[in-house]
PDB file of N, CA and C in Angstrom:
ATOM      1  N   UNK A   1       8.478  11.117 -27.232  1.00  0.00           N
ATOM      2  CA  UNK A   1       7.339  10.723 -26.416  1.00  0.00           C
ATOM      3  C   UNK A   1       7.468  11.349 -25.019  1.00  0.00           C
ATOM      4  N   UNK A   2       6.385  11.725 -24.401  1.00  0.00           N
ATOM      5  CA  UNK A   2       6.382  12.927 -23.034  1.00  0.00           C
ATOM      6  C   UNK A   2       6.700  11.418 -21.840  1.00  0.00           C
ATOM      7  N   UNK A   3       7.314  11.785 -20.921  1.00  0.00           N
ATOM      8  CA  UNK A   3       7.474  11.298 -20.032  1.00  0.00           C
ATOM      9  C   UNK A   3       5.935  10.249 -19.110  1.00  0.00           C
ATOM     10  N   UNK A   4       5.901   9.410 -18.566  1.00  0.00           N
ATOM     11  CA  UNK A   4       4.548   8.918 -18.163  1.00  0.00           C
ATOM     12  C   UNK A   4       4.861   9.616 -16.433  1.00  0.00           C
ATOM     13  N   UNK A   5       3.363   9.855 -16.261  1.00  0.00           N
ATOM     14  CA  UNK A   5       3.041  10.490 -15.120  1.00  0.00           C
ATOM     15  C   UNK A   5       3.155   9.060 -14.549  1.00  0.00           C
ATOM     16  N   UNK A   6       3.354   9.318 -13.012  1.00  0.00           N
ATOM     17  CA  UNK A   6       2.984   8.561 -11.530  1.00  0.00           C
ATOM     18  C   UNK A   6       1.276   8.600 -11.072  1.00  0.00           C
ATOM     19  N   UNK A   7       0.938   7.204 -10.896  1.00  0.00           N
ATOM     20  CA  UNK A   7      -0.605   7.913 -10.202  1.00  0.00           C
ATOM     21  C   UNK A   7      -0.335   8.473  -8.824  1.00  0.00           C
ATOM     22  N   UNK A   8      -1.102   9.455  -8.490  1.00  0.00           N
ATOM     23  CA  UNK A   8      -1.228  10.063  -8.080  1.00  0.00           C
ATOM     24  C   UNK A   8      -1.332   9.883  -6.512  1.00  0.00           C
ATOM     25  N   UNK A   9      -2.609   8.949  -6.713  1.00  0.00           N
ATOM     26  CA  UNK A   9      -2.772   7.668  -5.440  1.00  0.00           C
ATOM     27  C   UNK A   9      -2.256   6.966  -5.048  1.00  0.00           C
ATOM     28  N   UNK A  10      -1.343   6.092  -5.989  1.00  0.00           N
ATOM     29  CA  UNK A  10      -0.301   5.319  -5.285  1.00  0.00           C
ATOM     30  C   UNK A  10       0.844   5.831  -5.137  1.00  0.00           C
ATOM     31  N   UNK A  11       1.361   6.837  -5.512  1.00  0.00           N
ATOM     32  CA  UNK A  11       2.431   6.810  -4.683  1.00  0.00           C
ATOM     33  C   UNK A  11       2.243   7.401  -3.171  1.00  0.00           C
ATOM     34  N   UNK A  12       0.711   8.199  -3.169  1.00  0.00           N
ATOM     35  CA  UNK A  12       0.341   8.090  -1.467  1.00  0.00           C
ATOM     36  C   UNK A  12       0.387   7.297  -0.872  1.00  0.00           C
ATOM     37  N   UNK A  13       0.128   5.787  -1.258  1.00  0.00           N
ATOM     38  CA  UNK A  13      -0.347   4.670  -0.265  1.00  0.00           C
ATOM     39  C   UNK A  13       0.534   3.672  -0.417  1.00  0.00           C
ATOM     40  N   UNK A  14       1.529   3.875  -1.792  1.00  0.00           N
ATOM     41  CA  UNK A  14       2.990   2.964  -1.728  1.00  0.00           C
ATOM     42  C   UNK A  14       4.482   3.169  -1.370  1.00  0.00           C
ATOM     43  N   UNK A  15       4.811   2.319  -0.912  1.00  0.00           N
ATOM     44  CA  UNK A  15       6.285   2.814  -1.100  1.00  0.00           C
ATOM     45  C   UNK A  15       7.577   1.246  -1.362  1.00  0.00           C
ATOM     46  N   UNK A  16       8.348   1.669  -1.805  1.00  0.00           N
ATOM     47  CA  UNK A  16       8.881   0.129  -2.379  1.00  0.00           C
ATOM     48  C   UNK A  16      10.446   0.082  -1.364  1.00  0.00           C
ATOM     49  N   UNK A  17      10.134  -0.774  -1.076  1.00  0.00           N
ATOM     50  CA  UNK A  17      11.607  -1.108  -0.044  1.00  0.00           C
ATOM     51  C   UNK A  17      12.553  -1.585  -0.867  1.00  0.00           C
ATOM     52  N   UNK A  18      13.973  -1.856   0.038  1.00  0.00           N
ATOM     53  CA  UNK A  18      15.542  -2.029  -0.829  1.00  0.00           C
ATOM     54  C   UNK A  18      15.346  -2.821  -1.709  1.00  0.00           C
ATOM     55  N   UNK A  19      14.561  -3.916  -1.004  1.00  0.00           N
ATOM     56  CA  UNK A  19      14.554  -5.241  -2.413  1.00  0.00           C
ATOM     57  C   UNK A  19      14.038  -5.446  -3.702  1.00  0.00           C
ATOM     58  N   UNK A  20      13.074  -4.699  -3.595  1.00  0.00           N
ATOM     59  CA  UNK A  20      12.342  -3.938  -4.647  1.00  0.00           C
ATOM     60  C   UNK A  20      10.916  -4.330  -4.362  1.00  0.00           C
ATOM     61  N   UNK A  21      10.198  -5.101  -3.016  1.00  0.00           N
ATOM     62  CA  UNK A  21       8.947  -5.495  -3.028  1.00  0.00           C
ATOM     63  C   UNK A  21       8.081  -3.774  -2.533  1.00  0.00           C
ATOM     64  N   UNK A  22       7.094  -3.944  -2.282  1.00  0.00           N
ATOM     65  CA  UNK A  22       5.845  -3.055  -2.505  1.00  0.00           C
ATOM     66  C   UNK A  22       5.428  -3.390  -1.100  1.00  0.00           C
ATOM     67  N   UNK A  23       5.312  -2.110   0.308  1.00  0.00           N
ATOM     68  CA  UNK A  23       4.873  -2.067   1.011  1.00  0.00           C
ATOM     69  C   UNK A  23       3.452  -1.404   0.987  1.00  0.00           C
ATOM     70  N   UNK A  24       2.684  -1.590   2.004  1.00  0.00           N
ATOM     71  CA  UNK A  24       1.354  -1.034   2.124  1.00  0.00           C
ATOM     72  C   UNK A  24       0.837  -0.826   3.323  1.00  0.00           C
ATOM     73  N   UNK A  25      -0.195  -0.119   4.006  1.00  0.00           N
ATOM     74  CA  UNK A  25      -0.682  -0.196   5.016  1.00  0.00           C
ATOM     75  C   UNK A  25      -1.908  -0.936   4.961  1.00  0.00           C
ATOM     76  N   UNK A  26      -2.835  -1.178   6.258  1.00  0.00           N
ATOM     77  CA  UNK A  26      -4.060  -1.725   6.271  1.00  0.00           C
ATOM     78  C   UNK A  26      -5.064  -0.964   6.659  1.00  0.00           C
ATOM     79  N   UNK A  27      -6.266  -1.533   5.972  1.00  0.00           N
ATOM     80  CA  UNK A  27      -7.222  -0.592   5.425  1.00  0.00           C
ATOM     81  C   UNK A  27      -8.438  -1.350   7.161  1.00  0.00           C
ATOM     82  N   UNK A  28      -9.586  -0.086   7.280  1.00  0.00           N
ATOM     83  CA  UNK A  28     -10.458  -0.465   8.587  1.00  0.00           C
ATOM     84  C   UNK A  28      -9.459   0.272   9.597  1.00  0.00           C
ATOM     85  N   UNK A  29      -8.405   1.073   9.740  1.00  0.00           N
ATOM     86  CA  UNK A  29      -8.181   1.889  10.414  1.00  0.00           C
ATOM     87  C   UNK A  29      -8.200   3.173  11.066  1.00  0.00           C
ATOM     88  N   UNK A  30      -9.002   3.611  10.325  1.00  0.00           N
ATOM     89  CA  UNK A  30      -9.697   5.497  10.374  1.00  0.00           C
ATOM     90  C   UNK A  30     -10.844   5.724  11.009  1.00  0.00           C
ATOM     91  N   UNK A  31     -11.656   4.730  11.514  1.00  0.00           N
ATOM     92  CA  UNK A  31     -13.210   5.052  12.076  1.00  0.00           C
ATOM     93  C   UNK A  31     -13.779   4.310  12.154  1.00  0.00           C
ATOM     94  N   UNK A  32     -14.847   4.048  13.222  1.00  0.00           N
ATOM     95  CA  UNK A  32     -15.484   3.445  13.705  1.00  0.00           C
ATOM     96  C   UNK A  32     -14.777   1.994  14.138  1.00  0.00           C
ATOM     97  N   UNK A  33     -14.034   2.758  15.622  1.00  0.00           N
ATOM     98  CA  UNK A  33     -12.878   2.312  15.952  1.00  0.00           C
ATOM     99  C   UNK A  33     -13.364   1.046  17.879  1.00  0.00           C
ATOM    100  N   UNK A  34     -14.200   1.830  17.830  1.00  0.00           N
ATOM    101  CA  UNK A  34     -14.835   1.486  19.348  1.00  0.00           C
ATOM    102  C   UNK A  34     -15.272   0.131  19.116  1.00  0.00           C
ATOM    103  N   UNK A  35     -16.010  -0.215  18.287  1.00  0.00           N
ATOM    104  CA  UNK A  35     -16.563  -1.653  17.936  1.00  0.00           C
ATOM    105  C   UNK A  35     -15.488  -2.592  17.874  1.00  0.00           C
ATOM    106  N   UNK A  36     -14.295  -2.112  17.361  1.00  0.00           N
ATOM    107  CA  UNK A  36     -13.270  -3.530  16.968  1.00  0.00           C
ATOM    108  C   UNK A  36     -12.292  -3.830  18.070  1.00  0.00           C
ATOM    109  N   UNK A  37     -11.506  -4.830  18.449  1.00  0.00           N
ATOM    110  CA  UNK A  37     -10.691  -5.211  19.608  1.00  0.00           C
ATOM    111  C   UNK A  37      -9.671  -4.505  19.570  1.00  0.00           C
ATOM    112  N   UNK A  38      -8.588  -4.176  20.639  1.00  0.00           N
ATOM    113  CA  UNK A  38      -7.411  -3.709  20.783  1.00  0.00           C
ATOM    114  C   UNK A  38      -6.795  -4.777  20.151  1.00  0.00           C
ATOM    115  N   UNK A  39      -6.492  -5.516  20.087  1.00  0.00           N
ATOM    116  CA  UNK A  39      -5.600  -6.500  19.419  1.00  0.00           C
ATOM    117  C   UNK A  39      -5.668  -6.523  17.814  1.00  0.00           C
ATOM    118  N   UNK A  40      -7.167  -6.154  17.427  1.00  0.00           N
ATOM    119  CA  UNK A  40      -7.302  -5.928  15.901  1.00  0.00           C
ATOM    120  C   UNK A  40      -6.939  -4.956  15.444  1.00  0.00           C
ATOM    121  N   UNK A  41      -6.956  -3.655  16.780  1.00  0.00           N
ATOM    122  CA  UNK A  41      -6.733  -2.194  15.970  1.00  0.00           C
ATOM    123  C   UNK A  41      -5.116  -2.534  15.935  1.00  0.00           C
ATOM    124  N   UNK A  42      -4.559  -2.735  16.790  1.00  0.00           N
ATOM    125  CA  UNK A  42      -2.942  -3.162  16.765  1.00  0.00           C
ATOM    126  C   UNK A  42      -2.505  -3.632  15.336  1.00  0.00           C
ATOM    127  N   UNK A  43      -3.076  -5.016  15.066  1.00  0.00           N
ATOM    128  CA  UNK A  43      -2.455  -5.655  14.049  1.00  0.00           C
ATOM    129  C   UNK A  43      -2.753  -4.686  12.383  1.00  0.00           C
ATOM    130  N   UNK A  44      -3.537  -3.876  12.739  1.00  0.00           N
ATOM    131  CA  UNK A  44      -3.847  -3.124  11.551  1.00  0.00           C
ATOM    132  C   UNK A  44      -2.840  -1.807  11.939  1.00  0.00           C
ATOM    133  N   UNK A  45      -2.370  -1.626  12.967  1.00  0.00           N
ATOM    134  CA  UNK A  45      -1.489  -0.633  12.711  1.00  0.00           C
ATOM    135  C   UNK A  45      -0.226  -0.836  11.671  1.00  0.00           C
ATOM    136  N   UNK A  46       0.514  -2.226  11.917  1.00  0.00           N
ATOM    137  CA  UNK A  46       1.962  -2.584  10.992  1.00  0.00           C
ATOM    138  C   UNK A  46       1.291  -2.581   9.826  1.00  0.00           C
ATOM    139  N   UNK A  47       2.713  -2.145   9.011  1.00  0.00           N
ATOM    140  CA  UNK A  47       2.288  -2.274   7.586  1.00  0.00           C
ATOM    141  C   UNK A  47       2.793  -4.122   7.086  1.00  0.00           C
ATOM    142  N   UNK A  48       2.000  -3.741   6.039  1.00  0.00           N
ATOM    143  CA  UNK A  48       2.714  -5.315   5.467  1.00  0.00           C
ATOM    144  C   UNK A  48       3.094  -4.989   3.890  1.00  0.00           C
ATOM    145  N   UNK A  49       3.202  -6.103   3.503  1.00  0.00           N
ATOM    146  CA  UNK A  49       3.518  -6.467   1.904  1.00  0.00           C
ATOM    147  C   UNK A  49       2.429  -6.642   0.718  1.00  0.00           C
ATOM    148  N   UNK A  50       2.019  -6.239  -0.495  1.00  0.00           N
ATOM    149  CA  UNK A  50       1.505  -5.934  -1.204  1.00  0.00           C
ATOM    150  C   UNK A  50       1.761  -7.447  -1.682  1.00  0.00           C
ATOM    151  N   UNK A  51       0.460  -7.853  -2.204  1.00  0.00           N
ATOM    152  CA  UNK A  51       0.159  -9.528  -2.482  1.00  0.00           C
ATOM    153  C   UNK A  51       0.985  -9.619  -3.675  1.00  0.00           C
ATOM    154  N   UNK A  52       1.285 -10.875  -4.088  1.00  0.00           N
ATOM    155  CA  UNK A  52       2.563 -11.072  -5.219  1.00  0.00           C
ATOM    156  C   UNK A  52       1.338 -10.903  -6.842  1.00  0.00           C
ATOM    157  N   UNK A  53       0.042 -11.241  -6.840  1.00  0.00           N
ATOM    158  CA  UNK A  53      -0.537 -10.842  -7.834  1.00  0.00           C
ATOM    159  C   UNK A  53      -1.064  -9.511  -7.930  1.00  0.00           C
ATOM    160  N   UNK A  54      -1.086  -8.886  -7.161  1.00  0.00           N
ATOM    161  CA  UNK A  54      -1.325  -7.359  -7.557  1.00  0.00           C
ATOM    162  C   UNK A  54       0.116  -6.321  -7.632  1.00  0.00           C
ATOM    163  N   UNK A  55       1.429  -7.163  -7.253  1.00  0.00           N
ATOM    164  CA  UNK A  55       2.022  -6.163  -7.977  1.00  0.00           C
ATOM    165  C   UNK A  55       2.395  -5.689  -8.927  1.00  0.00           C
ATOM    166  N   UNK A  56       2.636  -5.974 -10.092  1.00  0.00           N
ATOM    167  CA  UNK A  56       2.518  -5.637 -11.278  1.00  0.00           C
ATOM    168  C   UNK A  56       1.727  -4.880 -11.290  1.00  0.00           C
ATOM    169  N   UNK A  57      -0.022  -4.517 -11.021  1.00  0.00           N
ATOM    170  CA  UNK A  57      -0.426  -3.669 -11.627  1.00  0.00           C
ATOM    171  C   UNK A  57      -0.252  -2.523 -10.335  1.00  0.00           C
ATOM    172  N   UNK A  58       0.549  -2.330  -9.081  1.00  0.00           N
ATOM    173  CA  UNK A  58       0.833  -1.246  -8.559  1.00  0.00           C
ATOM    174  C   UNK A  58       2.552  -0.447  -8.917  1.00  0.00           C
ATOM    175  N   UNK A  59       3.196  -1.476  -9.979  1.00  0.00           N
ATOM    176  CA  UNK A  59       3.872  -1.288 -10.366  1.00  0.00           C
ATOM    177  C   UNK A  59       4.259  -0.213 -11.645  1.00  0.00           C
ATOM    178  N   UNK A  60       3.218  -0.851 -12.370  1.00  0.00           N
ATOM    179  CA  UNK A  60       2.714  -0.362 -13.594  1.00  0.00           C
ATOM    180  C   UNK A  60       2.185   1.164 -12.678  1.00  0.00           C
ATOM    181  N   UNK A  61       1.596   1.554 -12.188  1.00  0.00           N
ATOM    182  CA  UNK A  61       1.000   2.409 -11.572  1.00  0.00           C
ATOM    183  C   UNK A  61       2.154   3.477 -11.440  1.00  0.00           C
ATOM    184  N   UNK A  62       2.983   2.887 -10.569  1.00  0.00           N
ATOM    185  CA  UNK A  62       4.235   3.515 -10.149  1.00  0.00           C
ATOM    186  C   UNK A  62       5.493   3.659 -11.119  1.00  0.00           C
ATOM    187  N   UNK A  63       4.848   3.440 -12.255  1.00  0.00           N
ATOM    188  CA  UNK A  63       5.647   3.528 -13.350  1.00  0.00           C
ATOM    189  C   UNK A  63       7.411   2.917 -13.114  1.00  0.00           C
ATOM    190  N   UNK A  64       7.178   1.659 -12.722  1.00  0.00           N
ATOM    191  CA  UNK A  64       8.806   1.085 -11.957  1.00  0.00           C
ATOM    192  C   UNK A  64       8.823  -0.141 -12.955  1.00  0.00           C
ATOM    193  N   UNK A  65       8.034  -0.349 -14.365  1.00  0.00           N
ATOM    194  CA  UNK A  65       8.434  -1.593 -14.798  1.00  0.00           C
ATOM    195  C   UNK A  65       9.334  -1.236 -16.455  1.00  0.00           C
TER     196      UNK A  65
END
């Protein structure tokens, strides 16, 4: 059986730390930037953690199960 590919997309927008959880960035950061507060564009700069029900299927994605 051929090896399973990686999508393509997530491994652009994932990456999995030591412990094995699923980091991510936040999305509303690229444009139309003037309208929203400094304090909002801030908190959308840190990345955070990938919700505990969608990992599995970014997992599956990332071919890590």
């Amino acid at each position: 059986m051929p090896k399973m590919k990686t999508k393509s997309s997530a491994k652009k927008r994932f990456k999995v730390t030591g412990t094995g959880k699923i980091k991510r960035k936040h999305a509303f950061k690229s444009h139309i930037l003037t309208k929203k507060s400094k304090k909002r564009k801030l908190a959308l700069t840190h990345s955070t953690l990938v919700h505990k029900a969608d990992e599995g299927n970014i997992k599956q994605q990332l071919n890590l199960r």
